[in-house]
PDB file of N, CA and C in Angstrom:
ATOM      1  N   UNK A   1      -5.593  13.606  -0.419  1.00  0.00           N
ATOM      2  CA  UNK A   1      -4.739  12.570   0.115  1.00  0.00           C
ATOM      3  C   UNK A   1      -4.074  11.838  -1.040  1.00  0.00           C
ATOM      4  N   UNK A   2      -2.856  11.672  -0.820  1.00  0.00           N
ATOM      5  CA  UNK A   2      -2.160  10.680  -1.570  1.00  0.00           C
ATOM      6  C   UNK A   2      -1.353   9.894  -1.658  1.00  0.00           C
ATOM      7  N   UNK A   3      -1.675   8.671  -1.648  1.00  0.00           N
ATOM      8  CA  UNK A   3      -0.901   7.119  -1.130  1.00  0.00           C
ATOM      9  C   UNK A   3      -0.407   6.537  -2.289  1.00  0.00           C
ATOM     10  N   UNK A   4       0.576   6.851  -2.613  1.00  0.00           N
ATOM     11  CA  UNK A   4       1.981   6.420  -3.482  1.00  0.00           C
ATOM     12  C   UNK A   4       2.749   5.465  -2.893  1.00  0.00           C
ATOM     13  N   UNK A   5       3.003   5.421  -1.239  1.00  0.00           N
ATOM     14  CA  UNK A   5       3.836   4.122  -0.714  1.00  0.00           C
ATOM     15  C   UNK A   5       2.938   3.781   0.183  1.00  0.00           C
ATOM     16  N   UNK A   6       3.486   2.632   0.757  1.00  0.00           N
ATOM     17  CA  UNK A   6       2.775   1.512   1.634  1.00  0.00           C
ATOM     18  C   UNK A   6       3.001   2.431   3.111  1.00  0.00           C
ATOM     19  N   UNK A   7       1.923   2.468   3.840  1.00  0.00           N
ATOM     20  CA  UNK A   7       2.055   3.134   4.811  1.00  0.00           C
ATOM     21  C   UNK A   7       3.000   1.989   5.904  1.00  0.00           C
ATOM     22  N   UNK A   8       2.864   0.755   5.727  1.00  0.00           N
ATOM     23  CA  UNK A   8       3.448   0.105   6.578  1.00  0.00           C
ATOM     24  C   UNK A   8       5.110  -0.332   6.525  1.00  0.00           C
ATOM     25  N   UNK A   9       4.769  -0.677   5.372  1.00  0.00           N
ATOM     26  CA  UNK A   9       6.895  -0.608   4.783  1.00  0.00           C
ATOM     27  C   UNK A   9       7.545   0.212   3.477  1.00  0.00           C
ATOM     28  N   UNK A  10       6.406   1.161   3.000  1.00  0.00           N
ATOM     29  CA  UNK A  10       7.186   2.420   2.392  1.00  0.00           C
ATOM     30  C   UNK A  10       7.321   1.450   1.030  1.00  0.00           C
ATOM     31  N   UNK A  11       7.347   0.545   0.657  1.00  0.00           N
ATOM     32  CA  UNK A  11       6.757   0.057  -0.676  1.00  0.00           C
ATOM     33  C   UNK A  11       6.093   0.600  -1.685  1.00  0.00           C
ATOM     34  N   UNK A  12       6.323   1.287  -2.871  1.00  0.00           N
ATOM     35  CA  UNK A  12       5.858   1.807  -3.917  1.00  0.00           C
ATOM     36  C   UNK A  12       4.141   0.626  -3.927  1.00  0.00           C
ATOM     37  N   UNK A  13       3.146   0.910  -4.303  1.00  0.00           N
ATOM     38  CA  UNK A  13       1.779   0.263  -4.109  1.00  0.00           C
ATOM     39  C   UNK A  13       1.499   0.747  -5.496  1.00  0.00           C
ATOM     40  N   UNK A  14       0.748  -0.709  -5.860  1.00  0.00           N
ATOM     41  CA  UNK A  14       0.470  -0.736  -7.806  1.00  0.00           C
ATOM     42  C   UNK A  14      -1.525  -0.210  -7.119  1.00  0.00           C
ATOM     43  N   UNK A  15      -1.687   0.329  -8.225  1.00  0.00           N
ATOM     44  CA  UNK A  15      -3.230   0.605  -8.355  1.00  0.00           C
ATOM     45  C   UNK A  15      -4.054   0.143  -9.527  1.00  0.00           C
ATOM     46  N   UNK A  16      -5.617  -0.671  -9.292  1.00  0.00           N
ATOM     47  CA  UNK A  16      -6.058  -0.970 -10.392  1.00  0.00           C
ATOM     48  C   UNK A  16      -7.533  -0.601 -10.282  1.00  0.00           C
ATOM     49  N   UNK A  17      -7.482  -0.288 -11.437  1.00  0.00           N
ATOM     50  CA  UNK A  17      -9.080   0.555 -11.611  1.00  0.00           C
ATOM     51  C   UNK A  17     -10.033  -0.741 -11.670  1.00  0.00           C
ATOM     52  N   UNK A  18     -11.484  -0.591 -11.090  1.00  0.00           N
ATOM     53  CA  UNK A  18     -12.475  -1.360 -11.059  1.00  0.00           C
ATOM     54  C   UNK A  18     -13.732  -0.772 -11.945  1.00  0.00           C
ATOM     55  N   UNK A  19     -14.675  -1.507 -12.311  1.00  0.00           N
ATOM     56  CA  UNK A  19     -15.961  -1.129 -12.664  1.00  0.00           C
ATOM     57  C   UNK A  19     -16.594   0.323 -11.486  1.00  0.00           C
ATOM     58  N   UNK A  20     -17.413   0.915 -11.589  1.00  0.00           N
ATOM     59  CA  UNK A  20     -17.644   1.967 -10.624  1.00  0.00           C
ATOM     60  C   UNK A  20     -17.184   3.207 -10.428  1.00  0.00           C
ATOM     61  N   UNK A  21     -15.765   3.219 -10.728  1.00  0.00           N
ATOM     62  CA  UNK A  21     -14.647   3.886 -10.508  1.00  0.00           C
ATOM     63  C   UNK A  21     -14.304   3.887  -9.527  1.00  0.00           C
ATOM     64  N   UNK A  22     -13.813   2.496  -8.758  1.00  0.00           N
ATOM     65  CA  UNK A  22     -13.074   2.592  -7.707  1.00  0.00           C
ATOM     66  C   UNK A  22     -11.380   1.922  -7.883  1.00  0.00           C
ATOM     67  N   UNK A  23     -11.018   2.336  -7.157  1.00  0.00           N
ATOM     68  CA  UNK A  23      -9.411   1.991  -7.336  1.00  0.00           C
ATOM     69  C   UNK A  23      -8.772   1.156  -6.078  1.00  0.00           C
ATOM     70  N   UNK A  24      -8.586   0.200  -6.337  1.00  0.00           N
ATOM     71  CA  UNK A  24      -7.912  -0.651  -5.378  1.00  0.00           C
ATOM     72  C   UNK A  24      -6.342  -0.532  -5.567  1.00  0.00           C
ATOM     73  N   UNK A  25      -6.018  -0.243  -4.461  1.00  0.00           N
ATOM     74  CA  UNK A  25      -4.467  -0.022  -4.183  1.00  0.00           C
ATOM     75  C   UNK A  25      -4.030  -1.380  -3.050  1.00  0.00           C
ATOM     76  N   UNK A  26      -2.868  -1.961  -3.780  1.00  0.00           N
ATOM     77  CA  UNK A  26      -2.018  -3.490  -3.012  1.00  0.00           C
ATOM     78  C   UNK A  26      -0.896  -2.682  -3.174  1.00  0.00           C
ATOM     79  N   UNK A  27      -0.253  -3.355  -1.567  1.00  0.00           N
ATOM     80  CA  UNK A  27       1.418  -3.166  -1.383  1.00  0.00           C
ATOM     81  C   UNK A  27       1.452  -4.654  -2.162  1.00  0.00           C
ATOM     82  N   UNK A  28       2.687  -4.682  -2.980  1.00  0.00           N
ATOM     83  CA  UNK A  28       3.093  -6.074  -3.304  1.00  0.00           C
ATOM     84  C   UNK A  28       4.483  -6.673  -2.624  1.00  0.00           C
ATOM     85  N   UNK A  29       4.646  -6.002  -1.853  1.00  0.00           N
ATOM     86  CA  UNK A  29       5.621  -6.254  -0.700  1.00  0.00           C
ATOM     87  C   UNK A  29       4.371  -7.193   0.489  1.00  0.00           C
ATOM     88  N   UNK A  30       3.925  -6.574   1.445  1.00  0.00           N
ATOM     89  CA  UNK A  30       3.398  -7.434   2.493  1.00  0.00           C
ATOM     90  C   UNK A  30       1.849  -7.606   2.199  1.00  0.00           C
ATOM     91  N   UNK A  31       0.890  -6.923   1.088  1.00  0.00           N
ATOM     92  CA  UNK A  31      -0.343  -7.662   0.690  1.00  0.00           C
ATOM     93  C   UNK A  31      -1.776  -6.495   1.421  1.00  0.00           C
ATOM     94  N   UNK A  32      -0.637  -5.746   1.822  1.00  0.00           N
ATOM     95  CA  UNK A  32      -2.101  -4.693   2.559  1.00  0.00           C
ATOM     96  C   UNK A  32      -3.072  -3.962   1.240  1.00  0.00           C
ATOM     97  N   UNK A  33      -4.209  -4.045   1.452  1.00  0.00           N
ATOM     98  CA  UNK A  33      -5.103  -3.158   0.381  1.00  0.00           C
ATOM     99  C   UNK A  33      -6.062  -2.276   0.575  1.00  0.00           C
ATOM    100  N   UNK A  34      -6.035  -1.666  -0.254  1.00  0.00           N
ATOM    101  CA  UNK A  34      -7.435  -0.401   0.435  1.00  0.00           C
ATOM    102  C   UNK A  34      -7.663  -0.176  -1.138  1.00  0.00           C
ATOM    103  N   UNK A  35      -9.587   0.438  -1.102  1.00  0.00           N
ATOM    104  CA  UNK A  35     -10.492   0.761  -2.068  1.00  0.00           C
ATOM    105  C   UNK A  35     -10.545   1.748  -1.424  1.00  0.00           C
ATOM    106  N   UNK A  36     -10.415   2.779  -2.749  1.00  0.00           N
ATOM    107  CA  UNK A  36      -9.978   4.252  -2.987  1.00  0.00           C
ATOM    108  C   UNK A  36     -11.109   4.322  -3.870  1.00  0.00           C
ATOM    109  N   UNK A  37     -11.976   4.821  -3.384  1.00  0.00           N
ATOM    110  CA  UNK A  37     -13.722   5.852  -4.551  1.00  0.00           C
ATOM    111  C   UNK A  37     -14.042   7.411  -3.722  1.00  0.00           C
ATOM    112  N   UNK A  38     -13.921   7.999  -4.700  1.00  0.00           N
ATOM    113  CA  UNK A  38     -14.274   8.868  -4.455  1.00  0.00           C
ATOM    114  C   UNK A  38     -13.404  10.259  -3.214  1.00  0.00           C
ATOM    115  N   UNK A  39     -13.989  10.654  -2.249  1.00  0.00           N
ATOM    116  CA  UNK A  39     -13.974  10.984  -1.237  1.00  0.00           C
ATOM    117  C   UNK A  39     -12.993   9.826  -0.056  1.00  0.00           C
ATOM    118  N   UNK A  40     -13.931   8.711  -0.386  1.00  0.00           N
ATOM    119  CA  UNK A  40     -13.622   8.056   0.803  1.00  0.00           C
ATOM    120  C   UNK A  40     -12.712   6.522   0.761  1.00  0.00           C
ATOM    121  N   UNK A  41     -11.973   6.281   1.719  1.00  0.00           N
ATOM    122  CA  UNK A  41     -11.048   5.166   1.369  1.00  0.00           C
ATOM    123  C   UNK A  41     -11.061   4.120   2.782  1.00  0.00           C
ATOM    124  N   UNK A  42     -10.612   3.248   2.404  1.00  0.00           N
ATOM    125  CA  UNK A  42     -10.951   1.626   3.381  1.00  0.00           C
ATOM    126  C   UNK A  42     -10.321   1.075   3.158  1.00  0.00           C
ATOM    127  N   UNK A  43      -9.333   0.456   3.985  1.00  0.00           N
ATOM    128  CA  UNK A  43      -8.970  -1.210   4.009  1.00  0.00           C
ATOM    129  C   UNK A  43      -9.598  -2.294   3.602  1.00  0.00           C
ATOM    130  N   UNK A  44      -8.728  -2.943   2.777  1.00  0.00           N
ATOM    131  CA  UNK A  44      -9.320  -4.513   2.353  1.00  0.00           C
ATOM    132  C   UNK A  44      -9.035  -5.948   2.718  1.00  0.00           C
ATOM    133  N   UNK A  45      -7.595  -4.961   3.183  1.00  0.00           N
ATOM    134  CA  UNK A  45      -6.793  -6.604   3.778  1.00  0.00           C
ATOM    135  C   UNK A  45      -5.749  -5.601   4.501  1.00  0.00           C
ATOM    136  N   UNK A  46      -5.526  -6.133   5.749  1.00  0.00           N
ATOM    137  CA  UNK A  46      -3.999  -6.056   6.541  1.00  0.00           C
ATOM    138  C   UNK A  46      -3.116  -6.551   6.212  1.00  0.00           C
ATOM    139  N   UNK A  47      -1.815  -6.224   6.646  1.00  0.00           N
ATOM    140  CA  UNK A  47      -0.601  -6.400   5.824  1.00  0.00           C
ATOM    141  C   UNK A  47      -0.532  -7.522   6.782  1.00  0.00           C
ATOM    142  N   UNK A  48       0.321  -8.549   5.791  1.00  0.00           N
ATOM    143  CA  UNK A  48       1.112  -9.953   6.085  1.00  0.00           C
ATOM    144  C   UNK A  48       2.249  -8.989   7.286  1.00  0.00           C
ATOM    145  N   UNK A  49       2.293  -9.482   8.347  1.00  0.00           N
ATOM    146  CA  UNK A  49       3.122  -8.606   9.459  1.00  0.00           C
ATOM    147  C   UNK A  49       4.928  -9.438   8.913  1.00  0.00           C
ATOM    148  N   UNK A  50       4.724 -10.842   9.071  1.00  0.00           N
ATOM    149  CA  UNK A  50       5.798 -11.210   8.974  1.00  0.00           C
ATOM    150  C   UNK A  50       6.638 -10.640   7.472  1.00  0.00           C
ATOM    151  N   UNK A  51       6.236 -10.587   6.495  1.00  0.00           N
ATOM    152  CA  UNK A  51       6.461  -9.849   4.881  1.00  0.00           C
ATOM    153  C   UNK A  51       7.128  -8.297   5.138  1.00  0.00           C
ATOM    154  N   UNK A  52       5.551  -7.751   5.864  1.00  0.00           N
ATOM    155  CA  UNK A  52       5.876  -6.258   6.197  1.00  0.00           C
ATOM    156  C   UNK A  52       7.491  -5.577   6.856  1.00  0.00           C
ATOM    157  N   UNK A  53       7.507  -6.495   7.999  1.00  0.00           N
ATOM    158  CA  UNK A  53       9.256  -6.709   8.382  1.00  0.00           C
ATOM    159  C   UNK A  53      10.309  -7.294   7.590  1.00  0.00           C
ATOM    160  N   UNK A  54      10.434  -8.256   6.644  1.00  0.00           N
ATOM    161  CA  UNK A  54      10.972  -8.410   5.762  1.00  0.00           C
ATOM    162  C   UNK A  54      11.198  -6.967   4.737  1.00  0.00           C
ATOM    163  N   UNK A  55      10.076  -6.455   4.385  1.00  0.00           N
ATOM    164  CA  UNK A  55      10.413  -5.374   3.457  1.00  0.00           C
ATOM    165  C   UNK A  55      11.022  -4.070   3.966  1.00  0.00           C
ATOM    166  N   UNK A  56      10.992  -4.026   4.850  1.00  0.00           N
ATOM    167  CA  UNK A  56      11.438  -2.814   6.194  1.00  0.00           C
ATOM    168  C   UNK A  56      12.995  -3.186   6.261  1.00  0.00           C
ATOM    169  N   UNK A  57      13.266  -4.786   6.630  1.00  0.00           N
ATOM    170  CA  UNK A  57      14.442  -4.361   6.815  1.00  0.00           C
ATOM    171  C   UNK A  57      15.616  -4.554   5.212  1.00  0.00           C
ATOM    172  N   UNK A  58      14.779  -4.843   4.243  1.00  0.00           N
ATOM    173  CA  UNK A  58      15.251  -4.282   3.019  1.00  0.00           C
ATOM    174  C   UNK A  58      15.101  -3.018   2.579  1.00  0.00           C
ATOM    175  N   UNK A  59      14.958  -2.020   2.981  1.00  0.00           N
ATOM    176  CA  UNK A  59      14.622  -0.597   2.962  1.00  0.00           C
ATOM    177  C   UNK A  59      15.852  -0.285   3.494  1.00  0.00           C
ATOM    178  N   UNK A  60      16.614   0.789   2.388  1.00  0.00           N
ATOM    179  CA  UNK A  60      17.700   1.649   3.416  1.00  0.00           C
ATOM    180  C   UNK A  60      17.100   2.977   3.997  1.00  0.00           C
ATOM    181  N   UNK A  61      17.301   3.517   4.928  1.00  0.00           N
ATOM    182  CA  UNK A  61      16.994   4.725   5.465  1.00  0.00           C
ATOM    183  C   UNK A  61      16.504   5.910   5.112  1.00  0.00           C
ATOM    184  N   UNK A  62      17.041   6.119   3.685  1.00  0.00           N
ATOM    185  CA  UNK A  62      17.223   7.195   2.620  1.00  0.00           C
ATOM    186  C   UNK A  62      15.578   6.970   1.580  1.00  0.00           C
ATOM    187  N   UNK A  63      15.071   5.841   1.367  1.00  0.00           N
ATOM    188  CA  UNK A  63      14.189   5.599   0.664  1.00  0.00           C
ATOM    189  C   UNK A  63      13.376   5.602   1.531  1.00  0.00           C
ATOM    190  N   UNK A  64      13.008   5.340   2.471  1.00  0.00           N
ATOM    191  CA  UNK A  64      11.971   5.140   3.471  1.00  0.00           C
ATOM    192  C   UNK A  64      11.199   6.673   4.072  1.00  0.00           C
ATOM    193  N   UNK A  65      12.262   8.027   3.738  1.00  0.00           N
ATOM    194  CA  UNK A  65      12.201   9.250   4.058  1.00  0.00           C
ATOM    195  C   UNK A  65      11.504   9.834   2.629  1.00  0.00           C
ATOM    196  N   UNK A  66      10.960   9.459   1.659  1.00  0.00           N
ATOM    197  CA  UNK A  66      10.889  10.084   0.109  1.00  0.00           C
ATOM    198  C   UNK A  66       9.476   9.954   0.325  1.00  0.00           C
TER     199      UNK A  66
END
């Protein structure tokens, strides 16, 4: 699996390594996060809904398809 954009508004998502080797991935568009170890991956936070639509409708059509 591989999560390069924000599943919710297609936002490029920064990743930062932790002690353990786990990797926490944030949209910095609407704030959604998930811990990425191993095999297995989880949510940390839900996306800000009102943000998430903001970044959506700054998205043209063409980027949102990549």
């Amino acid at each position: 699996m591989e999560l390069s954009q924000c599943p919710y508004d297609h936002t490029a998502i920064a990743a930062e390594v932790c002690s353990g080797g786990s990797v926490v991935l944030t949209c910095p568009a609407c704030g959604a996060a998930w811990e990425w170890h191993g095999a297995w991956m989880r949510r940390l936070r839900e996306p800000d809904r009102e943000k998430m639509r903001a970044a959506r409708a700054n998205t043209k059509p063409s980027e949102s398809t990549t």
